[in-house]
Structures are given as structure tokens and as C-alpha cells.
C-alpha atoms as a PDB file:
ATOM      1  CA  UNK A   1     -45.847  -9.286 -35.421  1.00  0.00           C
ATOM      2  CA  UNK A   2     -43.344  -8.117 -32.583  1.00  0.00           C
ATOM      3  CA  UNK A   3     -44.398 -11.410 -30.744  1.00  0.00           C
ATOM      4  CA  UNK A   4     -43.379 -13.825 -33.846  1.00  0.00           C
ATOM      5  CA  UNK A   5     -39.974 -12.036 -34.011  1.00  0.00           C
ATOM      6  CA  UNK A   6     -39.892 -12.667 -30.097  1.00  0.00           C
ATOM      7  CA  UNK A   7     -40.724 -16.082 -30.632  1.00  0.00           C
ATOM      8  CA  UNK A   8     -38.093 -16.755 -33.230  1.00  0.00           C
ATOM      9  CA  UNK A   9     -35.338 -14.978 -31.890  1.00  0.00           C
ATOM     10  CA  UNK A  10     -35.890 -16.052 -28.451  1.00  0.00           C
ATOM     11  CA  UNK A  11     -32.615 -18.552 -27.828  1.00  0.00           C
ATOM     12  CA  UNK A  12     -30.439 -15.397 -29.212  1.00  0.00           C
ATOM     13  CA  UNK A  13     -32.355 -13.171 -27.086  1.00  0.00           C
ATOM     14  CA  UNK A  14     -31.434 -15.447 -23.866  1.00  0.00           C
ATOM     15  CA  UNK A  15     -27.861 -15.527 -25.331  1.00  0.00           C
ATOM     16  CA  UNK A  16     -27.125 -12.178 -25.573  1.00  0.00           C
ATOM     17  CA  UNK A  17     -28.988 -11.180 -22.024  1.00  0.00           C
ATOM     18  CA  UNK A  18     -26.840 -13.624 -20.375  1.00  0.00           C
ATOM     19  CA  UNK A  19     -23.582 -12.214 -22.026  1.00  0.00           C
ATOM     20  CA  UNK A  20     -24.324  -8.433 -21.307  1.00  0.00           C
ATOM     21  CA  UNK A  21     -24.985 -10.374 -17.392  1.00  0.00           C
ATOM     22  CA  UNK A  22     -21.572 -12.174 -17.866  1.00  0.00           C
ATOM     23  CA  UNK A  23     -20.138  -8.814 -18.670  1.00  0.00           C
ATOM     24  CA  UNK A  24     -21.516  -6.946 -15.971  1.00  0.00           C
ATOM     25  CA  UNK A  25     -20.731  -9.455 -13.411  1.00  0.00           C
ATOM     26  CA  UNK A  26     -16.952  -9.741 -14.998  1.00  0.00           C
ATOM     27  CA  UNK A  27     -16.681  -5.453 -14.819  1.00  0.00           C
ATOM     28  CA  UNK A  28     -18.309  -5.893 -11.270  1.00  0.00           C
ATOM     29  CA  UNK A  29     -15.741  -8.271  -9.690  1.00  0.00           C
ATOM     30  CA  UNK A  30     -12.303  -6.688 -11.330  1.00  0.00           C
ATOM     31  CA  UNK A  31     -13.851  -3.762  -9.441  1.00  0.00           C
ATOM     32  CA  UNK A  32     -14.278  -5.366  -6.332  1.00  0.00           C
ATOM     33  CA  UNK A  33     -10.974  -7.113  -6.872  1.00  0.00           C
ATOM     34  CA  UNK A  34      -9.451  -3.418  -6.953  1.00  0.00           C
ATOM     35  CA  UNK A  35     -10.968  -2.477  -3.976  1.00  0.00           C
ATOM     36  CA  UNK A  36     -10.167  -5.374  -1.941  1.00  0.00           C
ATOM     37  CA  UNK A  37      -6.366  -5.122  -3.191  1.00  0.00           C
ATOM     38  CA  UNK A  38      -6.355  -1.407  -2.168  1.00  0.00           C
ATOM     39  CA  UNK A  39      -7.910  -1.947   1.214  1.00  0.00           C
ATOM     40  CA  UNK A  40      -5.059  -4.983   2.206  1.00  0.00           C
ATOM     41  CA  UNK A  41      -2.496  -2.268   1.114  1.00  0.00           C
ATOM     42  CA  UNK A  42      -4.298   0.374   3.238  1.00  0.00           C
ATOM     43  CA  UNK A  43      -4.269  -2.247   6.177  1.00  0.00           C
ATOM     44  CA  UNK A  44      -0.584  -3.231   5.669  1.00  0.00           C
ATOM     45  CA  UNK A  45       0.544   0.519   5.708  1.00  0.00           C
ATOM     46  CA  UNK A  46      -1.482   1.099   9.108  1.00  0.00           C
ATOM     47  CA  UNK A  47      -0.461  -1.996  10.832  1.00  0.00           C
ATOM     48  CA  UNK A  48       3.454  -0.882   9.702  1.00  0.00           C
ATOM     49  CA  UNK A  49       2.781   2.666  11.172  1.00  0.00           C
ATOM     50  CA  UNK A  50       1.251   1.467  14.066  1.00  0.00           C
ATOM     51  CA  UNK A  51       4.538  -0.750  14.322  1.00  0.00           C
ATOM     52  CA  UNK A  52       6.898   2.144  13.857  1.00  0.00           C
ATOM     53  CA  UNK A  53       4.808   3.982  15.990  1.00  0.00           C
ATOM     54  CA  UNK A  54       5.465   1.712  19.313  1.00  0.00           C
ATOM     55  CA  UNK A  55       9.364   1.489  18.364  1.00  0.00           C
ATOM     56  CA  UNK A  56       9.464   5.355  17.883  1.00  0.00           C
ATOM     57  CA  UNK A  57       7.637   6.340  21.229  1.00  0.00           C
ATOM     58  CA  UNK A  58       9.119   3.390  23.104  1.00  0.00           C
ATOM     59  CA  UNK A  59      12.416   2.651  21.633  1.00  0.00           C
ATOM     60  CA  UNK A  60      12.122  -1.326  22.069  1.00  0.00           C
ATOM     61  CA  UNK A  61      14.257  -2.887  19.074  1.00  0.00           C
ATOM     62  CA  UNK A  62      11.991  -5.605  19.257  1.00  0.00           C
ATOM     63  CA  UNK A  63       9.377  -3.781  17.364  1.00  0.00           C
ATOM     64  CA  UNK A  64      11.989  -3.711  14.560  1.00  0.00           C
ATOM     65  CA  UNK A  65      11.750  -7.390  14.082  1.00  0.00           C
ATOM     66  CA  UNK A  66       8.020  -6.788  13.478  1.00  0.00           C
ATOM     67  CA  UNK A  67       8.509  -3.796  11.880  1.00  0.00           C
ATOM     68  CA  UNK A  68      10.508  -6.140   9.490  1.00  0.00           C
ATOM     69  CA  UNK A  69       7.481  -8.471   8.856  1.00  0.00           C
ATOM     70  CA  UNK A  70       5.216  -5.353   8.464  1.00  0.00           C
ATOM     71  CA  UNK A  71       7.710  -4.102   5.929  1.00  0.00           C
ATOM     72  CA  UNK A  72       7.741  -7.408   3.964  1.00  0.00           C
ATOM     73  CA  UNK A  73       3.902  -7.300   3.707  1.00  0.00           C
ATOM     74  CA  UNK A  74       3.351  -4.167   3.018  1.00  0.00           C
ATOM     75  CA  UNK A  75       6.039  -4.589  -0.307  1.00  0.00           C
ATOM     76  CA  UNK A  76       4.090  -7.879  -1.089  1.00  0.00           C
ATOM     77  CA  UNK A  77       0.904  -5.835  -1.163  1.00  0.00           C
ATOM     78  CA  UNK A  78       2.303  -3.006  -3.031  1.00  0.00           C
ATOM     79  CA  UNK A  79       2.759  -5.037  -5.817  1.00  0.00           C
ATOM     80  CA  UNK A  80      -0.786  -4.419  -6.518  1.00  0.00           C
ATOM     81  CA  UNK A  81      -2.145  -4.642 -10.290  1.00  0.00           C
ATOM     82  CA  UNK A  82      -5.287  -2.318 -10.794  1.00  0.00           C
ATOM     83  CA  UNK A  83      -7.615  -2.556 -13.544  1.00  0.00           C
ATOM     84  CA  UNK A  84      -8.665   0.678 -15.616  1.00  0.00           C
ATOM     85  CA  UNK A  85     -12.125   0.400 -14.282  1.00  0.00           C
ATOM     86  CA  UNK A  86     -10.053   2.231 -10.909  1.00  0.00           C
ATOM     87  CA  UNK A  87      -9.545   6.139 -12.034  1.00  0.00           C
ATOM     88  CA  UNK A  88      -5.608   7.031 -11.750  1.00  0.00           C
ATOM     89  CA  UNK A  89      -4.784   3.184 -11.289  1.00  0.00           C
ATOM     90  CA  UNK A  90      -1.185   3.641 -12.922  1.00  0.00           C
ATOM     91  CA  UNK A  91      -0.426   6.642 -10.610  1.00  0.00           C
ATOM     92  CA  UNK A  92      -2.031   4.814  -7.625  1.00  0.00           C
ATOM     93  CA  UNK A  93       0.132   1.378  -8.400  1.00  0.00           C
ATOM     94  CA  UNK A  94       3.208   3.608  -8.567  1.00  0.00           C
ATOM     95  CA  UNK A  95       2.513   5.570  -5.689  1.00  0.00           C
ATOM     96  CA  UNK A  96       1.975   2.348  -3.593  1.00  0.00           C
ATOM     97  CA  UNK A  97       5.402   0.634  -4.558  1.00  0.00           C
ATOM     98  CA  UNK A  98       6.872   4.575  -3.887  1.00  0.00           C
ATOM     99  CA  UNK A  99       5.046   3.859  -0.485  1.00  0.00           C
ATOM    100  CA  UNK A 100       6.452   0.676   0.175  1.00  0.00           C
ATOM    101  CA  UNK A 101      10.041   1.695  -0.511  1.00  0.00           C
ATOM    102  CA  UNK A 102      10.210   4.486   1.773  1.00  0.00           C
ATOM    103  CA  UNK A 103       8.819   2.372   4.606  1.00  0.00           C
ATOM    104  CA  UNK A 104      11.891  -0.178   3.996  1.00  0.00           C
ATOM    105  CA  UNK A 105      13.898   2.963   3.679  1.00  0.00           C
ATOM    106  CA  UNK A 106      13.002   4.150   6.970  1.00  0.00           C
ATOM    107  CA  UNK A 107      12.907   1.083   8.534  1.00  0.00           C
ATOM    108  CA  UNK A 108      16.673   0.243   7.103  1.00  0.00           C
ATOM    109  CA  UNK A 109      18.162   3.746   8.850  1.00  0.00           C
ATOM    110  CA  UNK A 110      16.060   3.131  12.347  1.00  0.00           C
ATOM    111  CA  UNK A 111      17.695  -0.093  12.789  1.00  0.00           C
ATOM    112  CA  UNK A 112      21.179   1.433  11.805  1.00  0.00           C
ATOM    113  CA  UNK A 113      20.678   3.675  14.456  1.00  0.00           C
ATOM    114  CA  UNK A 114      19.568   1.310  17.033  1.00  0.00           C
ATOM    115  CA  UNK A 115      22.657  -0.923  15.699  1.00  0.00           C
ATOM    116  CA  UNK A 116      24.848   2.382  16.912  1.00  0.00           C
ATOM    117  CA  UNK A 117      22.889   2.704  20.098  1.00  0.00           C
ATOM    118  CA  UNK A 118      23.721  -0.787  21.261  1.00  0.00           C
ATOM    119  CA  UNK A 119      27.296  -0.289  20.548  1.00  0.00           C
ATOM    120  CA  UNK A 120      27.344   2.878  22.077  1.00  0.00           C
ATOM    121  CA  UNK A 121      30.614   4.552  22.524  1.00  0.00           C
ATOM    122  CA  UNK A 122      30.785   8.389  23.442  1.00  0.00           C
ATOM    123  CA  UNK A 123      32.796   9.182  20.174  1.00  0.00           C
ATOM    124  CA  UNK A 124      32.090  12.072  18.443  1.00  0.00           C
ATOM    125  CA  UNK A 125      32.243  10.576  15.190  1.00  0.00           C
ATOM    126  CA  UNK A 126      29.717   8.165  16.407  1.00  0.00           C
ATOM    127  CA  UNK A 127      27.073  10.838  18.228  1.00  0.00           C
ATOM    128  CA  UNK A 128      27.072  12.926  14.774  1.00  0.00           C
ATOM    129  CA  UNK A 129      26.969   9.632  12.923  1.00  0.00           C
ATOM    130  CA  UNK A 130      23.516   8.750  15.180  1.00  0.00           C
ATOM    131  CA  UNK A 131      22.641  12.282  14.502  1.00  0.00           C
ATOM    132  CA  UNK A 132      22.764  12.068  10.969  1.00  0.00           C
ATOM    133  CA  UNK A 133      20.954   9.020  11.061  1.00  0.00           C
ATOM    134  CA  UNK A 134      18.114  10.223  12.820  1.00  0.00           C
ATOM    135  CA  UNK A 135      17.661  13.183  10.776  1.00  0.00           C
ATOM    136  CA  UNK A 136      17.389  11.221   7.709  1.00  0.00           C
ATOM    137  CA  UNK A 137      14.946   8.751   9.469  1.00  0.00           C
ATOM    138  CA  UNK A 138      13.070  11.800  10.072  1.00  0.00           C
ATOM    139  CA  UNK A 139      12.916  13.164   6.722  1.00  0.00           C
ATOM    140  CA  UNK A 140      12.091   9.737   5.565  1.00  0.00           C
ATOM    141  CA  UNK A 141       9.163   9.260   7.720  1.00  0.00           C
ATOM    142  CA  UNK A 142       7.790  12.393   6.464  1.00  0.00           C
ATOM    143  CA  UNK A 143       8.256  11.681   3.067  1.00  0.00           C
ATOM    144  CA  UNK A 144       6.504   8.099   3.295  1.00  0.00           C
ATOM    145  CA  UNK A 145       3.547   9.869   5.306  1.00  0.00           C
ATOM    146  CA  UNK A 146       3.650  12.233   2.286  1.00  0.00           C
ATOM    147  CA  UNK A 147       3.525   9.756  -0.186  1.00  0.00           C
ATOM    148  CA  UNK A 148       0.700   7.682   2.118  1.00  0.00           C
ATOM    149  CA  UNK A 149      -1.115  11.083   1.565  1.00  0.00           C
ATOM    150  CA  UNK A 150      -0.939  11.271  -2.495  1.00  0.00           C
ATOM    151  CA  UNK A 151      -1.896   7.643  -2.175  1.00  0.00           C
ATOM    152  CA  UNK A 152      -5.090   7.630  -0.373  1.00  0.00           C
ATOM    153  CA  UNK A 153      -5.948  11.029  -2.936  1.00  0.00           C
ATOM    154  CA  UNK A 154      -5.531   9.023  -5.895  1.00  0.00           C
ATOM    155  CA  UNK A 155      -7.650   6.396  -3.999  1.00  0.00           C
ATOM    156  CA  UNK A 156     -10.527   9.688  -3.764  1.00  0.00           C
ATOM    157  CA  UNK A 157     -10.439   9.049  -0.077  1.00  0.00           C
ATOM    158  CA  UNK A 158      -9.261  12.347   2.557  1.00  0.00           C
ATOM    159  CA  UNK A 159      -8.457  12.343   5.871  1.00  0.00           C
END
């Protein structure tokens, strides 16, 4: 008896095994998509502190230029749209544009205090000025490294 059902019902049986496939497969590669759209970000925020890095401990304004590219990329790639197969993906999509800013952020004040370098004049207004600018680079690169932080946590990775 079970074989004459089989028999009959054997087109729709094909059918629906290659739908629950197509299904699968379709849940499989949003995943993957995720993944791979999380990793570029990942690799755009490492090559932008590796960037900031070399102008920090060197202090070549060239690096600022690439900084600038970095900076561009990393924006482009925190515009990042998750599926809900990716636990926390609205946190993580926010977290990654929050990411992004603060890099621009920081990037914006180093290069106003490398424009005030280059036209160095010993005023006072201008050494407090640099000062001031330099502290809130500072507290800007901590809070992007913060934010980097919360961002690879949603992701479930640790350092």
C-alpha cells in the first residue's frame, strides 16, 4: 500500500524535496552573504587602523591621504544590510555605521591638527588650539576602538 501512494505521489514528492533544498540553499547563502559582508567590514576597519597606526607612530601626513581612502571604504562597507538569520543584526548594522563615523571623526581632527602643525606659529592660542585637538583625537580613538569592541561582541567573536 505505502508503495502505491509512493508511486502516485511521486512528482509532488520530487517537488516538495527540491523546494525544502531551494530553501535550505536560499537560508544557507543569506548566511554566508552575512558573513562575507561582516568579514570586508572587519578587513576595512583593520586596514584603517593599521593606517592610523603608521601616521600616529610616524607622523607622515601622507598616511592621511590613505587614511582618507581607508575611511571612504570602511563607510561604504558599513553600510552593511544583515539578514535575521545573523543574531543582534540590527545592533551589529548600527554599531558598524557608529564605527565608521568615529573613524571619519578621528580622521577629520588628526588632519586639523596636522593642518596647524604645518602652519606652525608659536602662538599660544595656536599650541592650546593643537592641544585641544589632540585630546579630542585621543578620546575619539578610544571611543572608535570601543565601539570596534561592542562590534566584534555582537559579531560573538573576542579578542
Amino acid at each position: 500500500m505505502n508503495m502505491k501512494i509512493i508511486k502516485k505521489y511521486r512528482a509532488l514528492l520530487i517537488i516538495a524535496l527540491a523546494a525544502v533544498a531551494g530553501i535550505f540553499f536560499s537560508f544557507y547563502r543569506m548566511y554566508h552573504d552575512d558573513i562575507k559582508a561582516l568579514n570586508r567590514f572587519m578587513a576595512s576597519y583593520d586596514s584603517f587602523e593599521r593606517i592610523i597606526s603608521f601616521h600616529t607612530d610616524r607622523g607622515w601626513s601622507y598616511a592621511l591621504d590613505k587614511a582618507g581612502e581607508a575611511v571612504i571604504e570602511l563607510q561604504a562597507r558599513a553600510s552593511l544590510r544583515l539578514s535575521s538569520l545573523i543574531r543582534s543584526e540590527a545592533e551589529l548594522m548600527d554599531q558598524a555605521r557608529e564605527v565608521a563615523d568615529l573613524s571619519r571623526r578621528e580622521l577629520d581632527s588628526l588632519r586639523a591638527v596636522d593642518a596647524l602643525v604645518r602652519s606652525r606659529n608659536p602662538d599660544q592660542d595656536e599650541v592650546a588650539k593643537e592641544d585641544e585637538l589632540e585630546k579630542e583625537c585621543s578620546l575619539l580613538r578610544g571611543k572608535r576602538k570601543a565601539a570596534y569592541v561592542r562590534f566584534r561582541e555582537l559579531a560573538g567573536l573576542k579578542d
